[in-house]
N, C-alpha and C. Protein backbone atom coordinates (compact mmCIF):
# COMPACT_ATOMS: atom_id res chain seq x y z
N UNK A 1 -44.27 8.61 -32.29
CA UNK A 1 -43.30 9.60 -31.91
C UNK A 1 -43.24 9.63 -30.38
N UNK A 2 -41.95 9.76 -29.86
CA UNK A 2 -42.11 9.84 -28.23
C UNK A 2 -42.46 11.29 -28.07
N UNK A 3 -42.24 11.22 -26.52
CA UNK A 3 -42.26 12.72 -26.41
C UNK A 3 -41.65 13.17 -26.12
N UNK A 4 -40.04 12.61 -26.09
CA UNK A 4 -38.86 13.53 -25.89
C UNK A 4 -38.42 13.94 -27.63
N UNK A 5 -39.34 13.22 -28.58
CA UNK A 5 -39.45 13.99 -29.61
C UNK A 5 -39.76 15.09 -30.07
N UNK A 6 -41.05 14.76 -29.45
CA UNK A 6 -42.52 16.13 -29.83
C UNK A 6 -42.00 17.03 -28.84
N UNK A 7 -41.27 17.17 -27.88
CA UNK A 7 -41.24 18.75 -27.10
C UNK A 7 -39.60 18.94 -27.72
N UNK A 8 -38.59 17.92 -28.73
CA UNK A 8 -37.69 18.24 -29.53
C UNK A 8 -38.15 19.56 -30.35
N UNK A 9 -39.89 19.02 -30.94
CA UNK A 9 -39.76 19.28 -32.36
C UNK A 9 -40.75 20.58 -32.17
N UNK A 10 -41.42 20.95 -30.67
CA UNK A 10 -42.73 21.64 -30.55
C UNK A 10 -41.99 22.21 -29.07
N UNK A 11 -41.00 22.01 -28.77
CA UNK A 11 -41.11 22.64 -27.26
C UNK A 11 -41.73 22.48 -26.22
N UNK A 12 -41.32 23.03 -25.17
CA UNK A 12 -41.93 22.64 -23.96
C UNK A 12 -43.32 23.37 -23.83
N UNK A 13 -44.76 22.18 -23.53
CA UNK A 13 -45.67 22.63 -23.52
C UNK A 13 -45.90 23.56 -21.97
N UNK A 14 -47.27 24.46 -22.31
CA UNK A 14 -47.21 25.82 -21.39
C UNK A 14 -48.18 24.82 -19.88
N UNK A 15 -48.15 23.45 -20.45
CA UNK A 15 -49.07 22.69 -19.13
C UNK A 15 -49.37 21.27 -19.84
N UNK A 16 -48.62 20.64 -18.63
CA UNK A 16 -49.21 19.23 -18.79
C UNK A 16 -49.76 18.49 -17.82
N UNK A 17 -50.69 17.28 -18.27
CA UNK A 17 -51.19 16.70 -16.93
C UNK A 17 -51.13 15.31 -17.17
N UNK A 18 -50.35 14.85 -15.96
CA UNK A 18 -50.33 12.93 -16.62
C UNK A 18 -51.47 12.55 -15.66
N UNK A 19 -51.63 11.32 -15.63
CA UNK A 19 -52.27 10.14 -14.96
C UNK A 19 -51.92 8.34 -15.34
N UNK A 20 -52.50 8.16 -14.48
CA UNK A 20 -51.93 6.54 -14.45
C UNK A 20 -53.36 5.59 -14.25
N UNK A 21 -53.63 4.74 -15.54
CA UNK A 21 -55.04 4.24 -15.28
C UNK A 21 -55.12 2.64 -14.46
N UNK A 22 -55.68 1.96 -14.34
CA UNK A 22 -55.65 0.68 -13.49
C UNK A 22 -54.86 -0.58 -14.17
N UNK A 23 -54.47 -0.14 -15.42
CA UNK A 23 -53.53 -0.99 -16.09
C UNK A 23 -52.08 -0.55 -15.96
N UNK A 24 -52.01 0.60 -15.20
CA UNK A 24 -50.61 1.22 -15.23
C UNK A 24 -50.13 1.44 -16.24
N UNK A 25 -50.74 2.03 -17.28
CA UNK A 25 -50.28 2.99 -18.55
C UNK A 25 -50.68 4.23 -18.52
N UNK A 26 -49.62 5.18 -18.27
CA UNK A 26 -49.38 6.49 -18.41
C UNK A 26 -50.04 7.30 -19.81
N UNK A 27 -50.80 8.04 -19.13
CA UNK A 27 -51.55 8.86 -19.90
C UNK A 27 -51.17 10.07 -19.53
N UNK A 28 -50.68 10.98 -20.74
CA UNK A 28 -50.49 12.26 -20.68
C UNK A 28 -50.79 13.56 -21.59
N UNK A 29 -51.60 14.36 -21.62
CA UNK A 29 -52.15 15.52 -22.36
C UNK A 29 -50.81 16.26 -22.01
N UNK A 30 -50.72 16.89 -23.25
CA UNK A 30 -49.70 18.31 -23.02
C UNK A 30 -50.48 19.26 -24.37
N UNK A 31 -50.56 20.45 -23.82
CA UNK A 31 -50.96 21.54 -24.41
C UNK A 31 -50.15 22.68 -24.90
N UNK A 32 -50.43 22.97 -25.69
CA UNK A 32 -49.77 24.08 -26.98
C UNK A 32 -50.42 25.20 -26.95
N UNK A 33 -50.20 26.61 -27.05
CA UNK A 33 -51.40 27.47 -27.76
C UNK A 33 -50.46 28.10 -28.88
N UNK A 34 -51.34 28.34 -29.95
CA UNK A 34 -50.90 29.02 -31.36
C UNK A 34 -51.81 30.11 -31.45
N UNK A 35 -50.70 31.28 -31.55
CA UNK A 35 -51.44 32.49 -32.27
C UNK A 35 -51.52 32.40 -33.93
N UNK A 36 -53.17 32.56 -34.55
CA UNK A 36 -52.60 32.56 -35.48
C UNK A 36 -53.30 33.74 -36.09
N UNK A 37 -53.43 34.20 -37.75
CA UNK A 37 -54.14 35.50 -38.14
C UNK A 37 -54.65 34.57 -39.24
N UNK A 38 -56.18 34.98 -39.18
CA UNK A 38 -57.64 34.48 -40.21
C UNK A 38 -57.99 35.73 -40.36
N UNK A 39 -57.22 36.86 -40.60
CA UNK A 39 -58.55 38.02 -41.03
C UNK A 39 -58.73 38.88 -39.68
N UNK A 40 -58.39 37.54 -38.94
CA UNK A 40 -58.44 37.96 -37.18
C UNK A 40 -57.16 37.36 -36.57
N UNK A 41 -56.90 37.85 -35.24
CA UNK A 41 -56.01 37.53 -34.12
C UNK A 41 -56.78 36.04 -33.72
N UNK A 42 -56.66 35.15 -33.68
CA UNK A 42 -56.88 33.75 -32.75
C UNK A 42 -55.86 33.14 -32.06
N UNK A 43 -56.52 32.26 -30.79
CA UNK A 43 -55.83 31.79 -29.82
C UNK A 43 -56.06 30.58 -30.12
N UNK A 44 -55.15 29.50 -30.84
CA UNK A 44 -56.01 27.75 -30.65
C UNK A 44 -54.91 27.14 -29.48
N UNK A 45 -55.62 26.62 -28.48
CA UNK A 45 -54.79 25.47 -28.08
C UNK A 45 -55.01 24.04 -28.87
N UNK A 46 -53.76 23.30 -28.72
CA UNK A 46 -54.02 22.12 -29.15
C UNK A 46 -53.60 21.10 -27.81
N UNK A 47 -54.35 19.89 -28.24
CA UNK A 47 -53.85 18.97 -27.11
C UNK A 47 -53.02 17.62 -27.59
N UNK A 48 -52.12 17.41 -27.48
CA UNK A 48 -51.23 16.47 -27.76
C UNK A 48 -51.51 14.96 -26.69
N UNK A 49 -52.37 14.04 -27.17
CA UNK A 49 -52.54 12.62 -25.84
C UNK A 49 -51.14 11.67 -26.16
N UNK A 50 -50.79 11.23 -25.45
CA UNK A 50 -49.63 10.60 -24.98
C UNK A 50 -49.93 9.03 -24.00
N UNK A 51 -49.39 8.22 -24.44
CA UNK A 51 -49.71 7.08 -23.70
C UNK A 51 -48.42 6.24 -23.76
N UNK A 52 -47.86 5.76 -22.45
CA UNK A 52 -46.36 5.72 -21.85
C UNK A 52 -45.28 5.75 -22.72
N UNK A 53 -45.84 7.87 -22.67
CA UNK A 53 -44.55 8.51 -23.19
C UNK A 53 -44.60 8.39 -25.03
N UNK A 54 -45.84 8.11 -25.57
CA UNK A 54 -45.65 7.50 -27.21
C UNK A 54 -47.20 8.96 -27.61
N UNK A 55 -46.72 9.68 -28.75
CA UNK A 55 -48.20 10.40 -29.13
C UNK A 55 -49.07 9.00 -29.50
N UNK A 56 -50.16 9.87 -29.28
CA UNK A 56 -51.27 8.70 -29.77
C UNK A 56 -52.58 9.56 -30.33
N UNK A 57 -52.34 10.82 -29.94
CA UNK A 57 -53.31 11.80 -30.72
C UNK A 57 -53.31 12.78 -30.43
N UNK A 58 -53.71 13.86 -31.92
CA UNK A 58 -53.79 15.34 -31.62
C UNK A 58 -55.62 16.05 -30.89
N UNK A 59 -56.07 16.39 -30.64
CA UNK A 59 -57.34 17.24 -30.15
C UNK A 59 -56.92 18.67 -30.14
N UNK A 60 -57.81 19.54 -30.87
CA UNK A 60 -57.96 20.80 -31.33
C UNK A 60 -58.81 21.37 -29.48
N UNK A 61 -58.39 21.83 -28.96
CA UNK A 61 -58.89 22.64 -27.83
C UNK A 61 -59.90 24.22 -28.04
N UNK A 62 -59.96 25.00 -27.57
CA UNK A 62 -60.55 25.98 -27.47
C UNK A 62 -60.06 26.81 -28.47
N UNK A 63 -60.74 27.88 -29.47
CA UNK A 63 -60.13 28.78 -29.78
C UNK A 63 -61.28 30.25 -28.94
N UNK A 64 -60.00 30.78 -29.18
CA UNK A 64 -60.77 32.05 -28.72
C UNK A 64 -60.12 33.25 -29.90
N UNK A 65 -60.94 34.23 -29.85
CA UNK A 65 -60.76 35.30 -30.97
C UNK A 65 -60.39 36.83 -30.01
N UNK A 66 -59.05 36.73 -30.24
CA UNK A 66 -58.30 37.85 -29.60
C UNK A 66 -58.31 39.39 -29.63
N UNK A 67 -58.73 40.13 -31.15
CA UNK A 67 -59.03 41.37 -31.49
C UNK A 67 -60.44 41.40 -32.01
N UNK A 68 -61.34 41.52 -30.63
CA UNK A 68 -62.86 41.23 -31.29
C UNK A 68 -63.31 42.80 -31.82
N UNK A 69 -62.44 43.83 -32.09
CA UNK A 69 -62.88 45.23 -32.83
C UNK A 69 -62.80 45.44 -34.14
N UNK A 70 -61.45 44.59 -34.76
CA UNK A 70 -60.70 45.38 -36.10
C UNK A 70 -60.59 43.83 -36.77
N UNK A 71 -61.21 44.33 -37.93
CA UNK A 71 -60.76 42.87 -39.03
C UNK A 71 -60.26 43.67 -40.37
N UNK A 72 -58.97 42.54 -40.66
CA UNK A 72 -58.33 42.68 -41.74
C UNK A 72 -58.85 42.13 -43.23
N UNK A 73 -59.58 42.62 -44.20
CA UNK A 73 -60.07 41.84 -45.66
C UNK A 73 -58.84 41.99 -46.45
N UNK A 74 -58.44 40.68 -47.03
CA UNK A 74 -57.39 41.00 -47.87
C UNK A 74 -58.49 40.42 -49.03
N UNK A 75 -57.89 41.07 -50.09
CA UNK A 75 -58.75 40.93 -51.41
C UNK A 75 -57.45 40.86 -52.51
């Protein structure tokens, strides 16, 4: 998938960072964050790797847990 796909299909990420390695292929991370609800409020970023301009892999980044007082049990 390029990545005038993936920010088609995911939007414009909140930060990206390219680089260029000694072979002159473009390497680029772009990052996502998703709120989502487990019972709890969570923050995941994800990282999208990119190599000239083509995905080449997803990486799960940090989560962090947003409402550390109140949890929801659904039963």
């Amino acid at each position: 998938m390029t990545k005038d796909r993936v920010i088609a299909l995911y939007c414009k990420p909140y930060k990206e960072i390219p680089s260029i390695d000694s072979n002159k292929t473009l390497h680029e991370r772009l990052y996502y964050k998703e709120i989502l609800f487990l019972g709890r409020w969570h923050e995941v970023n994800s990282i999208l790797h990119l190599e000239n301009s083509v995905f080449k892999s997803l990486e799960q980044g940090e989560e962090q847990l947003l409402d550390k007082t109140h949890q929801v049990i659904v039963t």
